[in-house]
C-alpha atoms as a PDB file:
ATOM      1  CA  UNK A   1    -273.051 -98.345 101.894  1.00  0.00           C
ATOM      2  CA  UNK A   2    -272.276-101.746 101.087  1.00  0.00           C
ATOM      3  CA  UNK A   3    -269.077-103.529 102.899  1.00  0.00           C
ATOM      4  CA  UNK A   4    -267.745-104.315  99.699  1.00  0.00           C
ATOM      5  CA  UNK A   5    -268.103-100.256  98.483  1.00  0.00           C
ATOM      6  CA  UNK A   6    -267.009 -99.145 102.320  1.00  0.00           C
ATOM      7  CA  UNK A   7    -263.847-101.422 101.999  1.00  0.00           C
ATOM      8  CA  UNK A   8    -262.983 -99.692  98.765  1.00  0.00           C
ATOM      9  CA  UNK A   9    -263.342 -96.313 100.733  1.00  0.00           C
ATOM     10  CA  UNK A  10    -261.089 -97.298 103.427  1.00  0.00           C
ATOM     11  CA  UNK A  11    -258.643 -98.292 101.243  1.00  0.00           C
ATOM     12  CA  UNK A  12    -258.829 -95.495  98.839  1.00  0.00           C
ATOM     13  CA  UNK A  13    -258.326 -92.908 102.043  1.00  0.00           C
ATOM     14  CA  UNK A  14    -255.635 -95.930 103.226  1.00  0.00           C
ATOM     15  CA  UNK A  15    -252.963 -94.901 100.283  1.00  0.00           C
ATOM     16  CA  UNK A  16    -253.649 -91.684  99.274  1.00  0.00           C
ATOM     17  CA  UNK A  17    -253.474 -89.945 103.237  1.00  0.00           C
ATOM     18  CA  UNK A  18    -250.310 -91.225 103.727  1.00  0.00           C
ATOM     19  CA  UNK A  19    -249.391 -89.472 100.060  1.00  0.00           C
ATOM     20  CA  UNK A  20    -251.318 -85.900 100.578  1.00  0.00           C
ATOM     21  CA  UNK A  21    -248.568 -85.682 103.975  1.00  0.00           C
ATOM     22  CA  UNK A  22    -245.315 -86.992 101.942  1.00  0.00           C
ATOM     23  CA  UNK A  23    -246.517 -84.154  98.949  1.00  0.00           C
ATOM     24  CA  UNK A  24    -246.873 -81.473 101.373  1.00  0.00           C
ATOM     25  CA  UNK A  25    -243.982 -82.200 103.364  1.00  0.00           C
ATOM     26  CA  UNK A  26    -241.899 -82.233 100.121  1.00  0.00           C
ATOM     27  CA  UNK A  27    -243.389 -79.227  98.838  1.00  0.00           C
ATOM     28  CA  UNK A  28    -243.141 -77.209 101.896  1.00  0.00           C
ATOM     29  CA  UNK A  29    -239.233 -78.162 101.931  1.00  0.00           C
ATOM     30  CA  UNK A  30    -238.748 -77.303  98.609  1.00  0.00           C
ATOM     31  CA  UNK A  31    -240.601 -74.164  98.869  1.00  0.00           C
ATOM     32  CA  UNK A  32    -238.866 -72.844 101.763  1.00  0.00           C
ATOM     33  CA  UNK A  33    -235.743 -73.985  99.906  1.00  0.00           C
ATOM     34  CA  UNK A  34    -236.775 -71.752  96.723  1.00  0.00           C
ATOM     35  CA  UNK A  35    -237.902 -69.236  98.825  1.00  0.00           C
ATOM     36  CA  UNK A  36    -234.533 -68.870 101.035  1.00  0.00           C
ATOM     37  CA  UNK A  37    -232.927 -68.907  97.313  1.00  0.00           C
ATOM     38  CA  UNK A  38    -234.558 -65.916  95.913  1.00  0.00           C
ATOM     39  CA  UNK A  39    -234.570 -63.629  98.723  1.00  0.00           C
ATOM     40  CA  UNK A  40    -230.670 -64.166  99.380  1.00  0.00           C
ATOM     41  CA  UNK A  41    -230.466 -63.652  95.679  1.00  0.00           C
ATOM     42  CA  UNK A  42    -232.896 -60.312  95.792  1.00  0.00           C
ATOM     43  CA  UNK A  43    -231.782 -59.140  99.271  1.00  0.00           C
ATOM     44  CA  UNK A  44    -229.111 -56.827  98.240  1.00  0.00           C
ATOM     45  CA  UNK A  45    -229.827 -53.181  97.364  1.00  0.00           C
ATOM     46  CA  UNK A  46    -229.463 -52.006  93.430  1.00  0.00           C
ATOM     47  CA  UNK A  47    -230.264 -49.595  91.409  1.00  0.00           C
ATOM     48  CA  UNK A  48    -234.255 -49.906  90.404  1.00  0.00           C
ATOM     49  CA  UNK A  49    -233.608 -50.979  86.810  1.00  0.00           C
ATOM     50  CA  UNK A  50    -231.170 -53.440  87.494  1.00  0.00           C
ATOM     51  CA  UNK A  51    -233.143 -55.185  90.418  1.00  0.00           C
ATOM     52  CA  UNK A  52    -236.259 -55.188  88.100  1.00  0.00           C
ATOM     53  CA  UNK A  53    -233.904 -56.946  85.454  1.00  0.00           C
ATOM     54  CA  UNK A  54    -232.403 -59.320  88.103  1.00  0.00           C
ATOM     55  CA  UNK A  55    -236.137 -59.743  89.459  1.00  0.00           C
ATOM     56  CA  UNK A  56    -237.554 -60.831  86.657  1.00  0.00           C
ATOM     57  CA  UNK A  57    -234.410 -63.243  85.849  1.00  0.00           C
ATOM     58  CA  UNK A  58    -234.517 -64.834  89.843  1.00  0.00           C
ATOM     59  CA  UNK A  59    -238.569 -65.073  89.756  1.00  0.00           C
ATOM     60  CA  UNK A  60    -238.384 -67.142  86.294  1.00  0.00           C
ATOM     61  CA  UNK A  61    -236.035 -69.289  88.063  1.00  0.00           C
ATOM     62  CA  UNK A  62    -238.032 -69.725  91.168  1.00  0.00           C
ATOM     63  CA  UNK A  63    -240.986 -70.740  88.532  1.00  0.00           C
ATOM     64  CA  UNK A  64    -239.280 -73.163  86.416  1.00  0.00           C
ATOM     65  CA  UNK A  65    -238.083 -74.841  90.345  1.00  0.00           C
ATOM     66  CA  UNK A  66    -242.048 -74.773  91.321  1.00  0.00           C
ATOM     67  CA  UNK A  67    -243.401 -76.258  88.063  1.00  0.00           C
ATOM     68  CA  UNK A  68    -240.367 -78.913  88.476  1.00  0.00           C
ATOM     69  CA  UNK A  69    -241.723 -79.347  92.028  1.00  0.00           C
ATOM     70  CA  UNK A  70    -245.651 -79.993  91.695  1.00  0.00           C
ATOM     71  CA  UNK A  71    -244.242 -82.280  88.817  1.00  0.00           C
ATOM     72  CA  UNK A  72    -242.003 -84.435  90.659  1.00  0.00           C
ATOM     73  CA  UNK A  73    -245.204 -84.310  93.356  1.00  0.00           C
ATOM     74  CA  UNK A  74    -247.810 -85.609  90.701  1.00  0.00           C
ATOM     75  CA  UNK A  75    -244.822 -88.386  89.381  1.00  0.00           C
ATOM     76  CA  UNK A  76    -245.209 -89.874  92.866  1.00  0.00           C
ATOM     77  CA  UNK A  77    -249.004 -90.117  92.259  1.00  0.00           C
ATOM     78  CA  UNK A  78    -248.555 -91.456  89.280  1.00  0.00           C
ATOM     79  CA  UNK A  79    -245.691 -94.017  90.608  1.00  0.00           C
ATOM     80  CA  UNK A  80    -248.460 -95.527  93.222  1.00  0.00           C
ATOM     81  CA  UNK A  81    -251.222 -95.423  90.447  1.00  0.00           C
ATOM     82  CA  UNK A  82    -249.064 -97.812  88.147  1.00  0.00           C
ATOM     83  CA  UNK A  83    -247.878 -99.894  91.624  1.00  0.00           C
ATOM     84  CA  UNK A  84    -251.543-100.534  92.028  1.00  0.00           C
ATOM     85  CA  UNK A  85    -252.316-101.352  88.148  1.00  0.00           C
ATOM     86  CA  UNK A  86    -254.579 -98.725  87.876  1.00  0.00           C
ATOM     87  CA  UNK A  87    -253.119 -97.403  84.730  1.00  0.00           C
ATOM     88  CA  UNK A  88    -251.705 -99.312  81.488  1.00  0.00           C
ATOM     89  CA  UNK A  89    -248.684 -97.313  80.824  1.00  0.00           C
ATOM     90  CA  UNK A  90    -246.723 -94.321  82.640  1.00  0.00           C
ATOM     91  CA  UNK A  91    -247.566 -91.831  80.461  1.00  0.00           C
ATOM     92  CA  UNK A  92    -251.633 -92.502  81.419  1.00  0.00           C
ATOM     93  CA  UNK A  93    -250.604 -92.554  84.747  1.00  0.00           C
ATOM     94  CA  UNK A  94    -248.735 -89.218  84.723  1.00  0.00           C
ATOM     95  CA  UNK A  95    -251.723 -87.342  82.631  1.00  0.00           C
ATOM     96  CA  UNK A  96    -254.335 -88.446  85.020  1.00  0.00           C
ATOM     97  CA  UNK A  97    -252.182 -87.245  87.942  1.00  0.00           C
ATOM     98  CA  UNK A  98    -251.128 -83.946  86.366  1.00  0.00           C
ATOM     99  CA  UNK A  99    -255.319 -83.322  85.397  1.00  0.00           C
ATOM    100  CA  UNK A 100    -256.284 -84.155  88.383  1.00  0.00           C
ATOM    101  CA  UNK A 101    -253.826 -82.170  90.407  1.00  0.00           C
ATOM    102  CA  UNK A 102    -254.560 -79.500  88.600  1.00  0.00           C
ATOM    103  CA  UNK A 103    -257.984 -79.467  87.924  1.00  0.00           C
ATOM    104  CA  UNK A 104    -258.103 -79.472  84.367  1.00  0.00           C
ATOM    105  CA  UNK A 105    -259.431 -82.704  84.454  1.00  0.00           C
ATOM    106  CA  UNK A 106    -259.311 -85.054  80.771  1.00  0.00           C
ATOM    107  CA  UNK A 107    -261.836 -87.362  80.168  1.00  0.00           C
ATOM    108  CA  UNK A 108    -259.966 -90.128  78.220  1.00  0.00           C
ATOM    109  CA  UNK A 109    -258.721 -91.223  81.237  1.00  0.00           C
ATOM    110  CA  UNK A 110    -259.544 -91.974  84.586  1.00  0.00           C
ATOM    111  CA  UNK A 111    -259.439 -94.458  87.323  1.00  0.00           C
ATOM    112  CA  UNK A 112    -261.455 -97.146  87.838  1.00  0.00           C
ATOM    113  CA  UNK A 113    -264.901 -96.657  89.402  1.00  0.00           C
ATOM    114  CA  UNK A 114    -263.624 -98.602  92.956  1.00  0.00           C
ATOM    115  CA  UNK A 115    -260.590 -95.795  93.079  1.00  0.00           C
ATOM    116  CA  UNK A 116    -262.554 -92.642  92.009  1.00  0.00           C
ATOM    117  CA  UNK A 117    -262.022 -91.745  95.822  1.00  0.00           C
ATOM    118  CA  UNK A 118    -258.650 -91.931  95.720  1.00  0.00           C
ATOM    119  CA  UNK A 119    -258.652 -89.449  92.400  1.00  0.00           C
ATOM    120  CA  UNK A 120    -260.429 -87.185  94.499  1.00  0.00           C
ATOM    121  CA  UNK A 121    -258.466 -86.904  97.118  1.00  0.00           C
ATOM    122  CA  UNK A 122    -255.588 -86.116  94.535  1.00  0.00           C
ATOM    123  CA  UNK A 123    -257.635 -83.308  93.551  1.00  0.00           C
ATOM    124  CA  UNK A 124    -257.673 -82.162  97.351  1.00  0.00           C
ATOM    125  CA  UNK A 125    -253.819 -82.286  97.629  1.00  0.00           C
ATOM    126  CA  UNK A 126    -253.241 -80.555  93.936  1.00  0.00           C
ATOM    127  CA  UNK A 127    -255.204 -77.179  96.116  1.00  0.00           C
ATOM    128  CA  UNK A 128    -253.140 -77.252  98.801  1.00  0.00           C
ATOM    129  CA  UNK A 129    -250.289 -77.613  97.002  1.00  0.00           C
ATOM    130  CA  UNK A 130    -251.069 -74.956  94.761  1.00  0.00           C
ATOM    131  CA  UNK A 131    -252.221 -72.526  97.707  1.00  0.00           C
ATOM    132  CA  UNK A 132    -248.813 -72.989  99.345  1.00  0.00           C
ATOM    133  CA  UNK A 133    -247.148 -72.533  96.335  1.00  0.00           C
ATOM    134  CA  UNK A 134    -249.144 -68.596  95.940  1.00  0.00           C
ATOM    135  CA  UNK A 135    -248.349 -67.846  99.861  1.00  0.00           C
ATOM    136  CA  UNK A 136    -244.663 -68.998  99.625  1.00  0.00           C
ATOM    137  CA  UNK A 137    -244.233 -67.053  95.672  1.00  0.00           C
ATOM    138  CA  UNK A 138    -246.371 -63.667  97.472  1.00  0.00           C
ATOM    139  CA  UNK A 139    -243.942 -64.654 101.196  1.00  0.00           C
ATOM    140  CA  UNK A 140    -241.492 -64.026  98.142  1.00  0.00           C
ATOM    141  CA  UNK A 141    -241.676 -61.209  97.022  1.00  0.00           C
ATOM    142  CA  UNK A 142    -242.617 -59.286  99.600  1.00  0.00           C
ATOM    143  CA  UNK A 143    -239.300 -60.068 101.277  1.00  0.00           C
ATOM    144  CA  UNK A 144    -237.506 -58.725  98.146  1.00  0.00           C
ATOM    145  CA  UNK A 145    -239.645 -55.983  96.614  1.00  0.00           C
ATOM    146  CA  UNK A 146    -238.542 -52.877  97.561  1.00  0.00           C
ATOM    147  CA  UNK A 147    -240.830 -50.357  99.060  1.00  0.00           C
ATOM    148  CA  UNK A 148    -241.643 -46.449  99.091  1.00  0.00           C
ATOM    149  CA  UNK A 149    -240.049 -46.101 102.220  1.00  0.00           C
ATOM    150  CA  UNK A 150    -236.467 -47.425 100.487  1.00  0.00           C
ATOM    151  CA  UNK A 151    -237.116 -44.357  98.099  1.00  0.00           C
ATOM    152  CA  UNK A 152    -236.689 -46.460  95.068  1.00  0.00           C
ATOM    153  CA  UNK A 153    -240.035 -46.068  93.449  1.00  0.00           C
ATOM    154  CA  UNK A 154    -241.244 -42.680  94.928  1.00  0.00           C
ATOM    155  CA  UNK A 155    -239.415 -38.874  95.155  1.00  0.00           C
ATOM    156  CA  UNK A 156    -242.005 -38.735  97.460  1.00  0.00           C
ATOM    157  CA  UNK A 157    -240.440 -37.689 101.052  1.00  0.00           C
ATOM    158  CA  UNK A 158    -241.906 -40.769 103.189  1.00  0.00           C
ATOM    159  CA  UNK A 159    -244.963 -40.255 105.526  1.00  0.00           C
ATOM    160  CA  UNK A 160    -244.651 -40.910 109.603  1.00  0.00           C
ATOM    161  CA  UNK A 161    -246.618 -41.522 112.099  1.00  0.00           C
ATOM    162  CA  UNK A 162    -246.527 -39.260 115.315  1.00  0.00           C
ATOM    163  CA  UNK A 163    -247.697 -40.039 118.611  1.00  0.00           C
ATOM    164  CA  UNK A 164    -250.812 -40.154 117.873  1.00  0.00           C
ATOM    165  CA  UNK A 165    -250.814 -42.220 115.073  1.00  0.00           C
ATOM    166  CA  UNK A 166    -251.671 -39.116 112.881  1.00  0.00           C
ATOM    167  CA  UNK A 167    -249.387 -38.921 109.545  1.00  0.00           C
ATOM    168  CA  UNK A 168    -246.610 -35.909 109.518  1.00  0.00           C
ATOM    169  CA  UNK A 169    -244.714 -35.027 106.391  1.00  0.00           C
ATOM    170  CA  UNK A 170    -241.385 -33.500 106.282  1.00  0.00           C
ATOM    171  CA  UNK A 171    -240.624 -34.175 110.372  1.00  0.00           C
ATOM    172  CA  UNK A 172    -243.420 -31.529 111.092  1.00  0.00           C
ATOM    173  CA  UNK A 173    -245.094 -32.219 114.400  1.00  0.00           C
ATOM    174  CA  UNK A 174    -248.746 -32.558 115.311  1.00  0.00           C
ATOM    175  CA  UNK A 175    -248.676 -28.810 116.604  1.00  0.00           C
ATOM    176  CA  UNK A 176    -247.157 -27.253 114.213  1.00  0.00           C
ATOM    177  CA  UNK A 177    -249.760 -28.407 111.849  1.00  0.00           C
END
């Protein structure tokens, strides 16, 4: 590798490390923020049809906050490509940041062949962000969903475990079985 192409490296690594840690930190905050949100919203008991209703109502909320999120996260990409003069306008800048975050990837536009690097990296950011975002959203609602065992989606009596770790219906024990 040439000093010249080995400089570029460094310096592509050199801005966008420091901006991978400031996107996850963010997003983990605001995560846990939407997060604490739903399940105080979700926490309380109610009847099955209204908790679907309210689920569905909290959950598009908690959506609309995450898309807001990774967009604010891929404006601050953006922001650092137009610092640099990497991009002509904002609205370049933004595109790029929001393809590469996300993968989708548009060929009309793209960095300049000394900061493809840094692009990449994006990329690498964009799936971490987006794997945090599906563990906090399933984190979600598993703290809210109610289960068998609340006796809200089964007439089912619920199963126990004895002793033994053997499953008893109906409080019967192990012997009597």
């Amino acid at each position: 590798m040439s000093d010249m192409a080995s400089s570029t490296w460094i310096v592509d690594w050199g801005w966008s490390l420091p901006l991978i840690l400031i996107t996850v930190i963010v997003h983990v905050f605001g995560l846990a923020a939407i997060h604490d949100a739903v399940v105080a919203i979700l926490q309380e008991k109610a009847i099955l049809r209204r908790f679907i209703f309210k689920f569905v109502r909290t959950m598009s909320a908690a959506l609309l906050l995450i898309i807001l999120l990774h967009g604010i996260e891929a404006a601050g990409w953006a922001l650092t490509y137009r610092a640099l003069g990497l991009f002509p306008d904002n609205k370049a800048a933004m595109l790029y940041s929001l393809s590469t975050m996300t993968g989708f990837g548009v060929p009309t536009v793209s960095l300049p062949p000394d900061w493809e690097m840094m692009g990449a990296l994006q990329s690498m950011a964009g799936l971490l962000l987006f794997g945090l975002t599906t563990a906090f959203q399933f984190a979600m609602i598993q703290a809210v969903w109610p289960s068998e065992q609340q006796g809200l989606f089964s007439s089912r009596p619920a199963v126990k475990l004895d002793q033994q770790s053997a499953p008893v219906r109906n409080g019967s024990t192990a012997a009597e079985r």
